[in-house]
Protein backbone atom coordinates (compact mmCIF):
# COMPACT_ATOMS: atom_id res chain seq x y z
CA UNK A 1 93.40 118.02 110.94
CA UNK A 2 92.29 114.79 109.00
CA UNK A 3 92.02 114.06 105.75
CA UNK A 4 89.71 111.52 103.87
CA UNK A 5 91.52 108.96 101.20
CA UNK A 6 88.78 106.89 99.41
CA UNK A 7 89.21 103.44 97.44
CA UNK A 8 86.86 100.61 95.97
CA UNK A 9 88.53 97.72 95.98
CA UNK A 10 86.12 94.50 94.38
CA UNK A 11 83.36 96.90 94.35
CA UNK A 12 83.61 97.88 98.00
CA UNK A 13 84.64 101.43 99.06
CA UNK A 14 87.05 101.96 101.65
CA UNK A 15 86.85 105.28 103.59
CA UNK A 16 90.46 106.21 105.36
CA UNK A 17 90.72 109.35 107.81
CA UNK A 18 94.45 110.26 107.92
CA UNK A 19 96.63 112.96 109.03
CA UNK A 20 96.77 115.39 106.64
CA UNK A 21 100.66 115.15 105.61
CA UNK A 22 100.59 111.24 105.58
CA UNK A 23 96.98 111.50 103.42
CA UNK A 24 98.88 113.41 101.04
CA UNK A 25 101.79 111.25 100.40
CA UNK A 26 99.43 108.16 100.75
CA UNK A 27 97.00 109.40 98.07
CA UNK A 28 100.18 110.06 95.94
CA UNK A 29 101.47 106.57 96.28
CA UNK A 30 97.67 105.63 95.75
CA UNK A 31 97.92 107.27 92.59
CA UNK A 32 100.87 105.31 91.37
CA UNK A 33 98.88 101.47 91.31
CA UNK A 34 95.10 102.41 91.32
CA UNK A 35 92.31 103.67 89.99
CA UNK A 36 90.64 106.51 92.49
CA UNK A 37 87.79 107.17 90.37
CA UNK A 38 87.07 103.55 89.50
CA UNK A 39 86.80 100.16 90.83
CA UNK A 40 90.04 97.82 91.21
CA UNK A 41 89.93 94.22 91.72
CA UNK A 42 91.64 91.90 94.08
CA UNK A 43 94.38 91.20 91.31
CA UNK A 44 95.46 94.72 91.56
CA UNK A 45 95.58 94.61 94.77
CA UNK A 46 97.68 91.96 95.31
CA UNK A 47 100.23 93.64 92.58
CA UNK A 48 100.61 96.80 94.77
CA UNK A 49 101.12 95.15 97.91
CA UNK A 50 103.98 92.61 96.57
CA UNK A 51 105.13 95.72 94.43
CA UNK A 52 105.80 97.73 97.90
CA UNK A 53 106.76 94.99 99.35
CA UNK A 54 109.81 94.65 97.06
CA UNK A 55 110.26 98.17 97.38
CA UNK A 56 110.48 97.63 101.13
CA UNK A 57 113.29 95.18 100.32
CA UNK A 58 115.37 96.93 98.15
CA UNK A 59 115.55 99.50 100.36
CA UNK A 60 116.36 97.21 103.38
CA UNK A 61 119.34 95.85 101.24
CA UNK A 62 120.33 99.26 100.50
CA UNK A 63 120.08 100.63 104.40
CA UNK A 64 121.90 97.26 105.39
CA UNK A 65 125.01 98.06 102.74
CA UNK A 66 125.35 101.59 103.96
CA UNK A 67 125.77 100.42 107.32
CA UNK A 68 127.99 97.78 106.44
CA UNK A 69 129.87 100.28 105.08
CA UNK A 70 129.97 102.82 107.60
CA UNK A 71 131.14 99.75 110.28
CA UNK A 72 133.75 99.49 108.13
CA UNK A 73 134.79 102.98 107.54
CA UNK A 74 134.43 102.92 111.05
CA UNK A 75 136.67 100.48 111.88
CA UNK A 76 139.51 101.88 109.24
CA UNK A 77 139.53 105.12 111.40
C-alpha cells in the first residue's frame, strides 16, 4: 500500500506517494520542522535540510567511534 504525504513549500504543494511505514515516520519527522496545514517558505526549508544534515553527522561521528572502539576491543582480545 501507499500513502500520500502533502507539503507547500513557497506556495507550491508537493504531493509524495510513499510506502506506508516510511510515510509514517516521514510525516512524523515532517511534523518536527513544518507546517502541514500551512505554507512554509524557502528559509524553512533550508533550516530542516542543514538541521538533518547535522543530524546525519552526529550520527556518522557516533557510528565511526563505536567502531573504533569495537577494532579496538577487538584487537585487545
Amino acid at each position: 500500500m501507499s500513502k500520500k504525504v502533502s507539503l507547500t513549500v513557497n506556495r507550491s504543494r508537493f504531493d509524495i506517494d510513499l510506502d506506508d511505514a516510511f510515510a509514517d515516520f516521514l510525516l512524523h519527522q515532517l511534523e518536527k520542522d513544518f507546517k502541514l496545514d500551512g505554507n512554509n517558505d524557502l528559509k524553512v526549508l533550508l533550516q530542516a535540510y542543514v538541521k538533518k544534515n547535522y543530524e546525519l553527522f552526529e550520527q556518522d561521528r557516533k557510528i565511526v567511534k563505536l567502531l573504533e572502539q569495537m577494532t579496538v576491543e577487538s584487537a585487545e582480545a
